[in-house]
N, C-alpha and C. Protein backbone atom coordinates (compact mmCIF):
# COMPACT_ATOMS: atom_id res chain seq x y z
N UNK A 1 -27.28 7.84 126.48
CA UNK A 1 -27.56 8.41 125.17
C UNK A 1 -27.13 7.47 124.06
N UNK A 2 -26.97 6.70 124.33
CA UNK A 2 -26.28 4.95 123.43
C UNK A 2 -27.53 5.17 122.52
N UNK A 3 -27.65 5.27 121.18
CA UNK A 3 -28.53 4.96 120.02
C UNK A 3 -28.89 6.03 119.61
N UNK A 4 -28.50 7.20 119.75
CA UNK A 4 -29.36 8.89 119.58
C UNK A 4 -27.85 8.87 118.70
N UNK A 5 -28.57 10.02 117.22
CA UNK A 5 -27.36 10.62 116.54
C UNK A 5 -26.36 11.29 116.95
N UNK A 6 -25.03 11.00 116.72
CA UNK A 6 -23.85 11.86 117.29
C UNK A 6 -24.19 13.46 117.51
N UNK A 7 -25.04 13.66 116.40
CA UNK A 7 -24.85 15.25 116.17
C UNK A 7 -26.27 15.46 117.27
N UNK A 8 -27.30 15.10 117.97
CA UNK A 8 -28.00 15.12 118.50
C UNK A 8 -27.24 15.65 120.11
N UNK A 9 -26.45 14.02 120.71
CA UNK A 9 -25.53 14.32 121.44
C UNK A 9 -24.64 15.33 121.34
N UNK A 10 -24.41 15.90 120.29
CA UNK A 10 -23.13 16.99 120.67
C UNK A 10 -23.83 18.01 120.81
N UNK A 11 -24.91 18.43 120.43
CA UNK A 11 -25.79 19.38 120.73
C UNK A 11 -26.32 19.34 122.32
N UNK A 12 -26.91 18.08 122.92
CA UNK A 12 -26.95 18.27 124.28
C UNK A 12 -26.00 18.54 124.91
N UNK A 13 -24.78 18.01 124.67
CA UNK A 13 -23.53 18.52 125.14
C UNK A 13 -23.06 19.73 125.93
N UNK A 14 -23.18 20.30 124.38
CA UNK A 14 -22.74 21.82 124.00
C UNK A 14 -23.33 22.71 124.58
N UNK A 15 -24.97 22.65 124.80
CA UNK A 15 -26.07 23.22 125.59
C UNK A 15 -26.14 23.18 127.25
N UNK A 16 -25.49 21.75 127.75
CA UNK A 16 -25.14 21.59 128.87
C UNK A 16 -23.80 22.33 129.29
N UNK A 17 -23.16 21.83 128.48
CA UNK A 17 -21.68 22.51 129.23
C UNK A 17 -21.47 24.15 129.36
N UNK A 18 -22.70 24.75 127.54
CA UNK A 18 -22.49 26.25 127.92
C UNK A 18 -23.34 26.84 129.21
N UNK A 19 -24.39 25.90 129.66
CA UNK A 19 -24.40 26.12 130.94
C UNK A 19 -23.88 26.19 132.40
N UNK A 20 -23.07 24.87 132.20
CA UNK A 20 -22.17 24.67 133.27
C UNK A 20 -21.44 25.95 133.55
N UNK A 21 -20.94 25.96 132.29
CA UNK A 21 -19.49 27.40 132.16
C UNK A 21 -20.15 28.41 132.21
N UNK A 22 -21.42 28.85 132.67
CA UNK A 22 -21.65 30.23 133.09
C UNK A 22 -21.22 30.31 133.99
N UNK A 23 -21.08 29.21 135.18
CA UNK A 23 -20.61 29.15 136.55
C UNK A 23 -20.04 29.21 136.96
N UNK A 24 -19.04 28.65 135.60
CA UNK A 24 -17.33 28.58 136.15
C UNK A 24 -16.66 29.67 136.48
N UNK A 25 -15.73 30.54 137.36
CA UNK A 25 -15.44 31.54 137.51
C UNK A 25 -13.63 31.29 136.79
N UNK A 26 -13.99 31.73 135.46
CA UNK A 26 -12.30 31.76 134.82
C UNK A 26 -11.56 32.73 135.01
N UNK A 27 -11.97 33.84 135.87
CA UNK A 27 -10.92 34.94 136.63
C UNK A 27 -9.67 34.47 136.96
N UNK A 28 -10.68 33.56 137.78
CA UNK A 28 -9.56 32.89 138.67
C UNK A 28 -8.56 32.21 137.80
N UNK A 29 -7.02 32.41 138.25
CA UNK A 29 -5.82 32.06 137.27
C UNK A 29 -5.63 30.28 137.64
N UNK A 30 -6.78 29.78 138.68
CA UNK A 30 -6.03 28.55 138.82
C UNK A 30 -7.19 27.63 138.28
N UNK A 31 -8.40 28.16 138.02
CA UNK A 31 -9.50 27.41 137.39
C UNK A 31 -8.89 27.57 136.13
N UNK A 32 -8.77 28.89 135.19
CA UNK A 32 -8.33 28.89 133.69
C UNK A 32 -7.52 27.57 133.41
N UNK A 33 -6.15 27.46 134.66
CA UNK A 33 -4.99 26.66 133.69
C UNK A 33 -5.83 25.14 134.68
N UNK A 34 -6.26 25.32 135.15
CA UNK A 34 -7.49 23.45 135.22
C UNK A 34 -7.60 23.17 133.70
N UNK A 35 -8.64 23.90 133.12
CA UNK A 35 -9.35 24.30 131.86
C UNK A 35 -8.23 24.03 130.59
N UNK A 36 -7.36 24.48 130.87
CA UNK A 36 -6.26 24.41 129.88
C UNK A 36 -5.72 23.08 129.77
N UNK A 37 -5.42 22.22 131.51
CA UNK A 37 -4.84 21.15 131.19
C UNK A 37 -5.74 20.05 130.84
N UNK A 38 -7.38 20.36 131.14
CA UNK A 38 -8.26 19.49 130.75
C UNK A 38 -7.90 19.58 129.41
N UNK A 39 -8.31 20.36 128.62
CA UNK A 39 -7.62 20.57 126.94
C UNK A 39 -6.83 20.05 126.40
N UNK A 40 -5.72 20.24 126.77
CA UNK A 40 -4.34 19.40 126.73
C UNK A 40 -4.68 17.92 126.38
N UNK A 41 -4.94 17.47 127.91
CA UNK A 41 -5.12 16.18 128.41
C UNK A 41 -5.91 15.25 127.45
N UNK A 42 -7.17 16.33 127.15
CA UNK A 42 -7.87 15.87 125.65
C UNK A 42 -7.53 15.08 124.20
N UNK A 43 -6.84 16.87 124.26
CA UNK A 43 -6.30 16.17 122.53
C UNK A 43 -5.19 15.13 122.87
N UNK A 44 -4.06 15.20 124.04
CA UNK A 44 -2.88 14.06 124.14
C UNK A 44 -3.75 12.75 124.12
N UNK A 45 -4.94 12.34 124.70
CA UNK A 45 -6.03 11.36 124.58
C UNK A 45 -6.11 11.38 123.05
N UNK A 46 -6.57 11.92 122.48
CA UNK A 46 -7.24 11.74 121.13
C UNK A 46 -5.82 11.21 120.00
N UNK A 47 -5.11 12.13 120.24
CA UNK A 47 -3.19 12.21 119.95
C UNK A 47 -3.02 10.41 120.08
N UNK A 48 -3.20 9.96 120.95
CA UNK A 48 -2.69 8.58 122.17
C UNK A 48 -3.61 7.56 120.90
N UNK A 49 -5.14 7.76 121.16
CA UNK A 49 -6.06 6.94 120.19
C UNK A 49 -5.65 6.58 118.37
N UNK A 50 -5.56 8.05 118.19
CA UNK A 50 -5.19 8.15 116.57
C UNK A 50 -3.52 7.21 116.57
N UNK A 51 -2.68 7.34 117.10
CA UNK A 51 -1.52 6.45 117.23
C UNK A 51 -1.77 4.74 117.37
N UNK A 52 -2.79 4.51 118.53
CA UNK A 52 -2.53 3.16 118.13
C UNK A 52 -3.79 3.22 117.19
N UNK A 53 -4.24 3.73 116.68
CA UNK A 53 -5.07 3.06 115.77
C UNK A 53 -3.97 3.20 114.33
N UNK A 54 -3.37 3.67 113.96
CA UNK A 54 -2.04 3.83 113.09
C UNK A 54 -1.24 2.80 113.04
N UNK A 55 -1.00 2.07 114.73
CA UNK A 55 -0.14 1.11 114.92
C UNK A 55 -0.90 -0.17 114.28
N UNK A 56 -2.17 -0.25 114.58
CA UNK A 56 -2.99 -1.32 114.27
C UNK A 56 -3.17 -1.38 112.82
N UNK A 57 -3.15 -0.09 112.30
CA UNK A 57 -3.25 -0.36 110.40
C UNK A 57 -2.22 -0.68 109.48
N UNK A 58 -1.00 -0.44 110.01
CA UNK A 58 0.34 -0.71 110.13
C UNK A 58 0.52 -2.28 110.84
N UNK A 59 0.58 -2.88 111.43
CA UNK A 59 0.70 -4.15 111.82
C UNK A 59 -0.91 -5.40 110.90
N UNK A 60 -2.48 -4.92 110.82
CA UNK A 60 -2.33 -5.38 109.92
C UNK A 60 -2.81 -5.40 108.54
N UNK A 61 -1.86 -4.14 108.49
CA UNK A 61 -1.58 -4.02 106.85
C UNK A 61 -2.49 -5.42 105.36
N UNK A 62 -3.35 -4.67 105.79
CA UNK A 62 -4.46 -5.15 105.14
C UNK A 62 -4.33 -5.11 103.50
N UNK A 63 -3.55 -5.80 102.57
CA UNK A 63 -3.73 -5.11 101.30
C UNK A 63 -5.04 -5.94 100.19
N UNK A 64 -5.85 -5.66 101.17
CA UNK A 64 -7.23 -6.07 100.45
C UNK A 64 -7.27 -5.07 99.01
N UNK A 65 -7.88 -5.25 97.60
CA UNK A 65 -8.37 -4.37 96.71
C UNK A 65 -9.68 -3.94 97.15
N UNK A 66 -9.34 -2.84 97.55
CA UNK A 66 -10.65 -2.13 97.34
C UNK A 66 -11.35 -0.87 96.15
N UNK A 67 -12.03 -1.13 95.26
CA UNK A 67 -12.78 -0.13 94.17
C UNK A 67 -13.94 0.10 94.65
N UNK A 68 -14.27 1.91 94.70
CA UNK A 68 -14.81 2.20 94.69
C UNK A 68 -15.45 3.71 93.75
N UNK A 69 -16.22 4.46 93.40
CA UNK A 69 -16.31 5.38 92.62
C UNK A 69 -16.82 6.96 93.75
N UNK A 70 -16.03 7.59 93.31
CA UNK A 70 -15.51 8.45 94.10
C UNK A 70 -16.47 9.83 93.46
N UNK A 71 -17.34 10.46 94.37
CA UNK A 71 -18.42 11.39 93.83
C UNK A 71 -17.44 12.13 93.08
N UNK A 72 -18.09 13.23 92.36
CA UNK A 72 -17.79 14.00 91.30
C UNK A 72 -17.81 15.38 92.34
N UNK A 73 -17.02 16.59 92.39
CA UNK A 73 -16.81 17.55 92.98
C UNK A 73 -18.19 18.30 92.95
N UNK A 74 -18.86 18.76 93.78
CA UNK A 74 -20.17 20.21 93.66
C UNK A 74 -20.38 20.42 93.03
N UNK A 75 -21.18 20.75 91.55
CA UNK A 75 -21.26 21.96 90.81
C UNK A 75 -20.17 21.36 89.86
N UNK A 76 -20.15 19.94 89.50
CA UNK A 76 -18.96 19.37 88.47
C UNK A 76 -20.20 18.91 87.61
N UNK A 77 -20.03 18.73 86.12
CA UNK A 77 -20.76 18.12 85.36
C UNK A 77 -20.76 16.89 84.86
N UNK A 78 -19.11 16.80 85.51
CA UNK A 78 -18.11 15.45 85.09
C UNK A 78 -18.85 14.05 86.33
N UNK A 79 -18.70 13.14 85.52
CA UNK A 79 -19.01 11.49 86.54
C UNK A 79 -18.44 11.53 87.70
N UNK A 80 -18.36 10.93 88.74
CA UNK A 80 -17.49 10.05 89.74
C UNK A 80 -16.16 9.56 88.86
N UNK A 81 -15.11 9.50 89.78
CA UNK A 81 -13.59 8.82 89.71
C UNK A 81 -13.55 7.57 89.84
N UNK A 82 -13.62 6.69 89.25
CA UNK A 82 -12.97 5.67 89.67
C UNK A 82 -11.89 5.72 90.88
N UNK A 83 -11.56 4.86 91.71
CA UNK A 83 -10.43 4.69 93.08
C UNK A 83 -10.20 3.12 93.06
N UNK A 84 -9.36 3.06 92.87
CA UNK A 84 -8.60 0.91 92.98
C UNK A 84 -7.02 1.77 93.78
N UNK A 85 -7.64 0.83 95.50
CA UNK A 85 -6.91 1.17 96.50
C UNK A 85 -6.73 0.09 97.29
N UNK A 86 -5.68 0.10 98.39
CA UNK A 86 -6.12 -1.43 99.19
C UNK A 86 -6.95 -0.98 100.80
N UNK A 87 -6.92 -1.82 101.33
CA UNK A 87 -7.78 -1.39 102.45
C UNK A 87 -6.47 -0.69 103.41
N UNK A 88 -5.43 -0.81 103.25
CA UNK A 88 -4.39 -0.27 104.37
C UNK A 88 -4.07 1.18 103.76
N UNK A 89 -4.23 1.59 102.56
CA UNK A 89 -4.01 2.55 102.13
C UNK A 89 -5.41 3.32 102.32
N UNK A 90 -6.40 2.54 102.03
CA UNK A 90 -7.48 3.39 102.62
C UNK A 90 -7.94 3.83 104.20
N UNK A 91 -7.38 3.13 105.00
CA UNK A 91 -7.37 3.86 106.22
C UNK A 91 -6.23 4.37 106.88
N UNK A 92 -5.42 4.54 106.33
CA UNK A 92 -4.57 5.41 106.39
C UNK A 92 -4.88 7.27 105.94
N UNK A 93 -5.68 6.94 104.83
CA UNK A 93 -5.82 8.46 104.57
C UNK A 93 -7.02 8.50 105.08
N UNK A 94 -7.82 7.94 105.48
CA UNK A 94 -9.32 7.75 106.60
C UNK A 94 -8.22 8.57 107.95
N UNK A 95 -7.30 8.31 108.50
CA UNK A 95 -6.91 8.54 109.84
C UNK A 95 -6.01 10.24 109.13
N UNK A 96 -5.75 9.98 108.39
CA UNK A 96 -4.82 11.56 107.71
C UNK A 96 -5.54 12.30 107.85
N UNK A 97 -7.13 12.38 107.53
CA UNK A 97 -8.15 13.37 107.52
C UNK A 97 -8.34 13.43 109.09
N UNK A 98 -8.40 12.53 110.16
CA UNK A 98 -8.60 12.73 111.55
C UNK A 98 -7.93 13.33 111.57
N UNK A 99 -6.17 13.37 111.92
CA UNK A 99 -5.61 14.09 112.54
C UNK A 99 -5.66 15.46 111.95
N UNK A 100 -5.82 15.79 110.35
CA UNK A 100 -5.83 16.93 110.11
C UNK A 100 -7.18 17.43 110.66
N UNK A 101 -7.80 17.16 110.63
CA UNK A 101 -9.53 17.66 111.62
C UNK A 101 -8.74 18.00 112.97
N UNK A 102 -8.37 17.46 113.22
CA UNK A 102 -7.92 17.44 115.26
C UNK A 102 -7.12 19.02 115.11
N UNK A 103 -6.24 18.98 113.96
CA UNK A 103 -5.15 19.89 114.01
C UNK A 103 -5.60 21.13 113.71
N UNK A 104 -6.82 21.03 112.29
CA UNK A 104 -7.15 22.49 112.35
C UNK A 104 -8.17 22.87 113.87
N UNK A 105 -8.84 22.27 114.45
CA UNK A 105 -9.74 22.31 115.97
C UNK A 105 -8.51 22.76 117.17
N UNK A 106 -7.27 21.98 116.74
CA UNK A 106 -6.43 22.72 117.88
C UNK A 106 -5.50 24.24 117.50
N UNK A 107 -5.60 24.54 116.07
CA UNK A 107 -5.10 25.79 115.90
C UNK A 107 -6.33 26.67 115.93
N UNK A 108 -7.72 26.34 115.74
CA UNK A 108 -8.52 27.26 116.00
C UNK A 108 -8.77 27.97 117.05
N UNK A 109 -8.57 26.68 118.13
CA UNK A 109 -9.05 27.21 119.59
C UNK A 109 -8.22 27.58 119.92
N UNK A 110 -6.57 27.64 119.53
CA UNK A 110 -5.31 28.20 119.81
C UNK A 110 -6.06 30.02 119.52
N UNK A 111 -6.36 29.96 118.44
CA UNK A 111 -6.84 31.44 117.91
C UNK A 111 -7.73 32.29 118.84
N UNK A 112 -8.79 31.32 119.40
CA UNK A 112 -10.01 31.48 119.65
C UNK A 112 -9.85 31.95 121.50
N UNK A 113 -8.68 31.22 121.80
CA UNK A 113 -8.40 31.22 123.04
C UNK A 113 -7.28 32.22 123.60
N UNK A 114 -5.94 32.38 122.82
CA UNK A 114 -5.42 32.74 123.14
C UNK A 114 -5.14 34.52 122.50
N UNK A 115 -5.88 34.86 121.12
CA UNK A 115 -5.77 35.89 120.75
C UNK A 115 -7.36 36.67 121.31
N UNK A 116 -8.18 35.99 120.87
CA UNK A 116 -9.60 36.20 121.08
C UNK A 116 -9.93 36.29 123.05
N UNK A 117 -9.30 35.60 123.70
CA UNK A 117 -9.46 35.55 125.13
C UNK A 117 -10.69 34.87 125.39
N UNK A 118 -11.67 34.04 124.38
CA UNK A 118 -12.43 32.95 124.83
C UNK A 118 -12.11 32.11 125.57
N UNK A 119 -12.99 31.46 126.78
CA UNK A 119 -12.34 30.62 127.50
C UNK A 119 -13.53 29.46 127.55
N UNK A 120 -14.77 29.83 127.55
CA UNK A 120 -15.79 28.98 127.83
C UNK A 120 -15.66 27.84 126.35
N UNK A 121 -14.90 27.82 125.24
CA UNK A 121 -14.69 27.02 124.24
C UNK A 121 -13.75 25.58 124.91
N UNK A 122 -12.94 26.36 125.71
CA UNK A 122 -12.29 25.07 126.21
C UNK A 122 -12.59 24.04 126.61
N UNK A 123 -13.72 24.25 127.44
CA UNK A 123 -14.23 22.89 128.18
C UNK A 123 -15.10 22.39 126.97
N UNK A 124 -15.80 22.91 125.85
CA UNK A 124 -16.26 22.63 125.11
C UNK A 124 -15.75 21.69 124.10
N UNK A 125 -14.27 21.92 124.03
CA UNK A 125 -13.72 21.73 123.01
C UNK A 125 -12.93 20.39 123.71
N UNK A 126 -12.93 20.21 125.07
CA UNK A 126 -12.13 18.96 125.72
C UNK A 126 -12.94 17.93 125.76
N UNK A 127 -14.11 18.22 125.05
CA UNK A 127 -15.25 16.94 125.45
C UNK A 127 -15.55 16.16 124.37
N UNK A 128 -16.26 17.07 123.28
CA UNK A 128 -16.82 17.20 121.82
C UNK A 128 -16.20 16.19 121.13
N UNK A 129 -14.05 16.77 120.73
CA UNK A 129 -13.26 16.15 120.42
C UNK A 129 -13.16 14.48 120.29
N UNK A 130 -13.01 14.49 121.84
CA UNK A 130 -13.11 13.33 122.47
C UNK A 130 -13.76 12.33 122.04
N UNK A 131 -15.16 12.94 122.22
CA UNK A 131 -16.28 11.85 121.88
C UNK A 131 -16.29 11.71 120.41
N UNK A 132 -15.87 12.69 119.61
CA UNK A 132 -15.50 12.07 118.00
C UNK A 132 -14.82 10.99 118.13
N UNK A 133 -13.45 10.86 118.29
CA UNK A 133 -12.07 10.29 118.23
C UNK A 133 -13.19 8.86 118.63
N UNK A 134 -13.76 8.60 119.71
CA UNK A 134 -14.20 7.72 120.12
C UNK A 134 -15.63 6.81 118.96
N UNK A 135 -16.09 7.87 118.47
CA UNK A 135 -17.40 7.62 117.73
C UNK A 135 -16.63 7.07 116.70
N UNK A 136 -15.72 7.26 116.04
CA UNK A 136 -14.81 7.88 114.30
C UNK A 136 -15.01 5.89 114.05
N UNK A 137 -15.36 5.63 112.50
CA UNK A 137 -14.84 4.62 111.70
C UNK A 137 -14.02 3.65 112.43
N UNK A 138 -12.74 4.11 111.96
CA UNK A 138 -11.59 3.73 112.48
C UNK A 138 -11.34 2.90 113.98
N UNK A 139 -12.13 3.92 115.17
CA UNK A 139 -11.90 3.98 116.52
C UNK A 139 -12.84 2.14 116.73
N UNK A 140 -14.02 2.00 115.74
CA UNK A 140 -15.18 1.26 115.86
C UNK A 140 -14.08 -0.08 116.06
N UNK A 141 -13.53 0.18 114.10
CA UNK A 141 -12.83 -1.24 114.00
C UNK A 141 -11.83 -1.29 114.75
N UNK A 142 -10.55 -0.40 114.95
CA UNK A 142 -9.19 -1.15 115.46
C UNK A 142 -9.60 -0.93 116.91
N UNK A 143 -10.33 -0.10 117.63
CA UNK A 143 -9.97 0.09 119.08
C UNK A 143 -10.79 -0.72 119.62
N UNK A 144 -12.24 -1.14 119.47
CA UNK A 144 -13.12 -1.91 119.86
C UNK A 144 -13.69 -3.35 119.22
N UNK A 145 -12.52 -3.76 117.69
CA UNK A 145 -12.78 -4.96 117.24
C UNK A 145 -14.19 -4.72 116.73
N UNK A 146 -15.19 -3.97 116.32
CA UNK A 146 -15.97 -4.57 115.62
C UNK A 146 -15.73 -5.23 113.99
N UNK A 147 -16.57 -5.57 113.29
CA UNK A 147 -16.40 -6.12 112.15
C UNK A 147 -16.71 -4.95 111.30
N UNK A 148 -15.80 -4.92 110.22
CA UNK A 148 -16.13 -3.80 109.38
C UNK A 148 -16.98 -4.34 108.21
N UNK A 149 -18.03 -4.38 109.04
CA UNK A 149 -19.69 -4.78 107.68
C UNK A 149 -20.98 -3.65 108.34
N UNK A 150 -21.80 -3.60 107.44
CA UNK A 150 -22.80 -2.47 107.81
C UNK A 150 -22.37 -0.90 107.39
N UNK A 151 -22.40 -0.62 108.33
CA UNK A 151 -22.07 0.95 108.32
C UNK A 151 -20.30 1.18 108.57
N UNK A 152 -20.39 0.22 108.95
CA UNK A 152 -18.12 0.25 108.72
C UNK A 152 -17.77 -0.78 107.65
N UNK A 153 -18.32 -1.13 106.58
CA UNK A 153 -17.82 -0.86 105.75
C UNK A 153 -17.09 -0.33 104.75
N UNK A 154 -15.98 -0.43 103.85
CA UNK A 154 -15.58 0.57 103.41
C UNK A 154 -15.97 0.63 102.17
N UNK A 155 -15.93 1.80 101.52
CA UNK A 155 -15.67 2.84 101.81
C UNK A 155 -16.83 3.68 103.11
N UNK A 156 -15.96 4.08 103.94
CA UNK A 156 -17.00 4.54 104.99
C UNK A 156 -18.22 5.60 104.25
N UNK A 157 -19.57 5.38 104.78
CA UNK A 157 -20.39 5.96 104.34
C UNK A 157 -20.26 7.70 105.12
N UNK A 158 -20.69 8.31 104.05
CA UNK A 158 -20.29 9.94 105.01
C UNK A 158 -21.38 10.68 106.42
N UNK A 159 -20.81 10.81 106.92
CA UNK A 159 -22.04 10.94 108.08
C UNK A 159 -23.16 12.20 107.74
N UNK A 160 -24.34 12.15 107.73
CA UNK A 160 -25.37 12.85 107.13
C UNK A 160 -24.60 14.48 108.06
N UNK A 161 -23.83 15.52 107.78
CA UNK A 161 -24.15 16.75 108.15
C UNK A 161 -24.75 17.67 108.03
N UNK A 162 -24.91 18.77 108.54
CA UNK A 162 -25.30 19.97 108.66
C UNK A 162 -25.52 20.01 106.84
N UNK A 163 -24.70 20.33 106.34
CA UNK A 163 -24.72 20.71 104.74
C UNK A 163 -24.75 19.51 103.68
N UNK A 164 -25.37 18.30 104.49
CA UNK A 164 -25.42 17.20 103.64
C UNK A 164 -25.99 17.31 102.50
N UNK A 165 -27.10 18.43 101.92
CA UNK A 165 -27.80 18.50 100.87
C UNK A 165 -27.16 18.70 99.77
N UNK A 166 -25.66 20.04 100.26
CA UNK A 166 -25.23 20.39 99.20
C UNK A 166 -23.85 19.79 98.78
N UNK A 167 -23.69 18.77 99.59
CA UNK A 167 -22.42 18.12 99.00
C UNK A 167 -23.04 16.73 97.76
N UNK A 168 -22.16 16.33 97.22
CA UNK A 168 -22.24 14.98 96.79
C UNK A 168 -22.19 14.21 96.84
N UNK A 169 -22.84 12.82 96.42
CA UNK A 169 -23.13 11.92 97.07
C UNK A 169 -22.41 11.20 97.57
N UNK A 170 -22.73 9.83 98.37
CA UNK A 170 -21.12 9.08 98.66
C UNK A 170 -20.81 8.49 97.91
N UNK A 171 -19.49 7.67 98.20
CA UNK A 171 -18.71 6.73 97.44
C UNK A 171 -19.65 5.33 97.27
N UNK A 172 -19.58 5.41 95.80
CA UNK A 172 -20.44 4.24 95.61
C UNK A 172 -19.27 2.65 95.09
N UNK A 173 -19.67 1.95 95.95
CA UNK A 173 -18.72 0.77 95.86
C UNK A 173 -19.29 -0.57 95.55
N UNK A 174 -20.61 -0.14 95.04
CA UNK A 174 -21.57 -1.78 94.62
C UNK A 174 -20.87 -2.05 93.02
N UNK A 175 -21.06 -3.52 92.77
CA UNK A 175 -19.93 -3.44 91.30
C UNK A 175 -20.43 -2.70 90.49
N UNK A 176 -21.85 -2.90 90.59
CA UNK A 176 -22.45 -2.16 88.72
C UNK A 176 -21.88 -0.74 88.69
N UNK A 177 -21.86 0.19 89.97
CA UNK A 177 -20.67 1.19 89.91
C UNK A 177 -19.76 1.74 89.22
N UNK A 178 -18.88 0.50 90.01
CA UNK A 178 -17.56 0.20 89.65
C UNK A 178 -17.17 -0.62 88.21
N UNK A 179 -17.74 -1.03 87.76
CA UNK A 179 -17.82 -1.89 86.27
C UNK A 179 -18.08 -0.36 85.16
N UNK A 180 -19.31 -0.03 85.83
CA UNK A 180 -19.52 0.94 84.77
C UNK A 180 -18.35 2.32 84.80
N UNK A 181 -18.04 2.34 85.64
CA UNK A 181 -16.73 4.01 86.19
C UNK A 181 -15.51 3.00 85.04
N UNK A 182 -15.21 1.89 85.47
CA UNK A 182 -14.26 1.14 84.75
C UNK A 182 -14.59 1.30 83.16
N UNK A 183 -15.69 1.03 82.61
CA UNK A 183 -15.94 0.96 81.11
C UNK A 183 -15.76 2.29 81.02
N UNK A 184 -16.26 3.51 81.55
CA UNK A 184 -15.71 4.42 80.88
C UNK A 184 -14.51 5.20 81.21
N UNK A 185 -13.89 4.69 81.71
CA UNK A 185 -12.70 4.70 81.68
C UNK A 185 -12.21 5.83 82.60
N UNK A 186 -13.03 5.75 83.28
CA UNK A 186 -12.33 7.35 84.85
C UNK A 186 -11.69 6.62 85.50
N UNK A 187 -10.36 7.41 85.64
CA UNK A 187 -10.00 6.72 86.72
C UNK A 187 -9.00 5.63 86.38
N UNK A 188 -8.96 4.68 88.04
CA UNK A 188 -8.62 3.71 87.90
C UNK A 188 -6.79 3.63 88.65
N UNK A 189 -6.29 4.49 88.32
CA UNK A 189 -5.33 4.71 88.73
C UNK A 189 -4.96 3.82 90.43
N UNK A 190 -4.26 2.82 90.64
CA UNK A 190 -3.92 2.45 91.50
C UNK A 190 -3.39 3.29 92.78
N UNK A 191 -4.10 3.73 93.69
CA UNK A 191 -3.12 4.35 94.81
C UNK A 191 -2.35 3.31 95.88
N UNK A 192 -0.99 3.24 96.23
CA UNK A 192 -0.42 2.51 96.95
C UNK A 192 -0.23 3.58 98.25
């Protein structure tokens, strides 16, 4: 499936596996805690990835300038923000948003699983994860060395979702942008 959209793949996925798991018999107390430690085993994987990729932004501490202009909120009337950041500070809060993604996905299915008594989410949820952590920005450049030009560029471009229509646009980082966010004066504020 190498070249098909992520969200394409997670859909075959999801369609496959809720098939699989009709099969699975989760009565049974020793298939459930399989299921559970596959889960586990998951996010401590994803847990394991997001760390050294932390270690790698941290060692090398990249303090490139990076400006870029930062969309304007939904339903705002106001411009884009100006942002003058460095590149180590920018993937740092690039990886802050992973783990908080990971964290609300593991208190959900905490919810989903353990109050709710869903079980067929689990195997769902040990795979999906995964293959984010693996797909993610971040995972491209520090875990697999590619070059961050193209589409890993930063500021990372936002991945087209489900509700892509109604959000705003991306971060625009070409100068005329950034020259013009600068003349009028949004912004600007240095984040370290």
């Amino acid at each position: 499936m190498v070249g098909l959209n992520p969200q394409i793949t997670n859909l075959v996925i999801i369609l496959g596996v809720m098939q699989v798991a009709k099969k699975i018999p989760f009565e049974d107390p020793m298939v459930l805690n399989a299921c559970r430690v596959a889960y586990a085993a998951s996010n401590i994987i994803i847990l394991s990835i997001y760390l050294y990729i932390q270690s790698s932004i941290n060692k090398k501490k990249d303090m490139t300038t990076l400006k870029y202009v930062e969309p304007a909120p939904m339903g705002s009337s106001e411009e884009g923000k100006l942002v003058t950041t460095t590149i180590h500070a920018y993937d740092i809060g690039q990886l802050k948003n992973l783990y908080r993604s990971q964290a609300m996905g593991v208190l959900m299915m905490g919810v989903m699983h353990l109050y709710f008594k869903y079980t067929n989410p689990l195997i769902i949820q040990s795979i999906i994860p995964l293959k984010g952590a693996f797909e993610s920005n971040l995972a491209k450049i520090y875990l697999f060395g590619q070059p961050a030009t193209g589409d890993l560029k930063r500021p990372f471009k936002q991945a087209a979702g489900f509700m892509q229509g109604l959000q705003s646009g991306p971060a625009q980082s070409d100068k005329k942008a950034v020259e013009a966010a600068e003349r009028a004066g949004r912004g600007g504020a240095k984040e370290e």
